[in-house]
C-alpha atoms as a PDB file:
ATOM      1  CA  UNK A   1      26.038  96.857  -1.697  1.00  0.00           C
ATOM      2  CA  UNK A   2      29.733  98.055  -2.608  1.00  0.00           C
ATOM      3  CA  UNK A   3      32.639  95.489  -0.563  1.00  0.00           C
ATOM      4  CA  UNK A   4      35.038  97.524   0.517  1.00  0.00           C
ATOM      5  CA  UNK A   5      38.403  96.966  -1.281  1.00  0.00           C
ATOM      6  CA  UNK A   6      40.610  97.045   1.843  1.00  0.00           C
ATOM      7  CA  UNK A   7      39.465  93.246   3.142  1.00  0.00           C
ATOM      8  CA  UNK A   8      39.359  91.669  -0.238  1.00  0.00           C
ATOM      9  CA  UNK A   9      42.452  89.243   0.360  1.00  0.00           C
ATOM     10  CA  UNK A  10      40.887  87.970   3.400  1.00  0.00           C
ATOM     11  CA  UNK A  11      39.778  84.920   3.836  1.00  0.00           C
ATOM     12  CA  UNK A  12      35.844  84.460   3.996  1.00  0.00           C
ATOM     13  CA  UNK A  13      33.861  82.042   5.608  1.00  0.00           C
ATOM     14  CA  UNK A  14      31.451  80.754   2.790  1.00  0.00           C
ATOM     15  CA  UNK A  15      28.463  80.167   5.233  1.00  0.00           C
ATOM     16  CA  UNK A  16      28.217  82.878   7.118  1.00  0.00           C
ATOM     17  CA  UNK A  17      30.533  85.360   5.402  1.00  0.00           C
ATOM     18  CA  UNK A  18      33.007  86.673   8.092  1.00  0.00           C
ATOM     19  CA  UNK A  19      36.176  87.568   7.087  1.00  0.00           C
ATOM     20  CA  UNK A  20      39.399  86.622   9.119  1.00  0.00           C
ATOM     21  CA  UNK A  21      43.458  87.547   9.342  1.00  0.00           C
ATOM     22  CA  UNK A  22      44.679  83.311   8.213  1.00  0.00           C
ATOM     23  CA  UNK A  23      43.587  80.049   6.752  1.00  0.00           C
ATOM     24  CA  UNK A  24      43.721  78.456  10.194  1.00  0.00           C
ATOM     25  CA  UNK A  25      41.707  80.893  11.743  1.00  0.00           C
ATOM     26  CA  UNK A  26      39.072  80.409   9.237  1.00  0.00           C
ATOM     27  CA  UNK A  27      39.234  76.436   9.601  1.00  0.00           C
ATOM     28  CA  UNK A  28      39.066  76.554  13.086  1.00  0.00           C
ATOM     29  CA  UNK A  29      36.063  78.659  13.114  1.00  0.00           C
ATOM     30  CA  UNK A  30      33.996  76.812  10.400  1.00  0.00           C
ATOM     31  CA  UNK A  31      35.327  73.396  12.697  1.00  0.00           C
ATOM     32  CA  UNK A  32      33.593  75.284  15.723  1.00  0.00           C
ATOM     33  CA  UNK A  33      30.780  77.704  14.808  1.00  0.00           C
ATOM     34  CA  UNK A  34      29.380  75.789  11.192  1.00  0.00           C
ATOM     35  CA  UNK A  35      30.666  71.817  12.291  1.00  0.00           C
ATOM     36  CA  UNK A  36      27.746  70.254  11.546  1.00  0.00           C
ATOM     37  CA  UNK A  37      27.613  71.979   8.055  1.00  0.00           C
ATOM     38  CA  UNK A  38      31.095  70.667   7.488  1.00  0.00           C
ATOM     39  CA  UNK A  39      31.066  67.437   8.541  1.00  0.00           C
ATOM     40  CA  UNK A  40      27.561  66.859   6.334  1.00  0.00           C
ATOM     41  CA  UNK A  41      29.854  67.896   3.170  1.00  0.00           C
ATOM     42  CA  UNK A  42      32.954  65.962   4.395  1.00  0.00           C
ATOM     43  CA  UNK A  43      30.900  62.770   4.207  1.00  0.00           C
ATOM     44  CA  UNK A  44      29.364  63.499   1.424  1.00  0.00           C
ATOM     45  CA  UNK A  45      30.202  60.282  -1.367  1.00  0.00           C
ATOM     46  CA  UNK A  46      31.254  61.962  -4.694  1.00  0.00           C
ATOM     47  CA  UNK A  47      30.977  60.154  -7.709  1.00  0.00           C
ATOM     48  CA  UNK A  48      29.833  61.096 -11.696  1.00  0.00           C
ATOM     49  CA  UNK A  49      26.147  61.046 -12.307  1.00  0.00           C
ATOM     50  CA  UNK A  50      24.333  58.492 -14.244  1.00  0.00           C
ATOM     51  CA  UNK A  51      24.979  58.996 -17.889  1.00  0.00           C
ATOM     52  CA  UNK A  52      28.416  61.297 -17.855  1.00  0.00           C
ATOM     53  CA  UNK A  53      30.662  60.270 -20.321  1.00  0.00           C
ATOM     54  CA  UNK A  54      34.245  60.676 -19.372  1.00  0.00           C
ATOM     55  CA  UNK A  55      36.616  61.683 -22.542  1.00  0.00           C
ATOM     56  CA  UNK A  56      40.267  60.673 -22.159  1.00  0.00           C
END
């Protein structure tokens, strides 16, 4: 599959791959259309794993 060349500055939605013209269009429809996916990931608690050593 060749991606044309013309849209590649566009923003993408990363779950169902639409492309759109701003940032705030895209975050308004991943907040409408994919909320649920969003809000899972938001929530999310991030922390290092068990065993990672952290080098200062």
């Amino acid at each position: 599959m060749v991606l044309p060349i013309v849209d590649e500055y566009k923003p993408k939605c990363y779950v169902c791959n639409n492309a759109f013209d701003t940032i705030e269009l895209l975050r308004e429809h991943q907040k409408t259309k994919h909320a649920e996916f969003v809000i899972y990931h938001e929530n999310q608690k991030r922390e290092p794993a068990p065993g990672d050593v952290t080098v200062f």
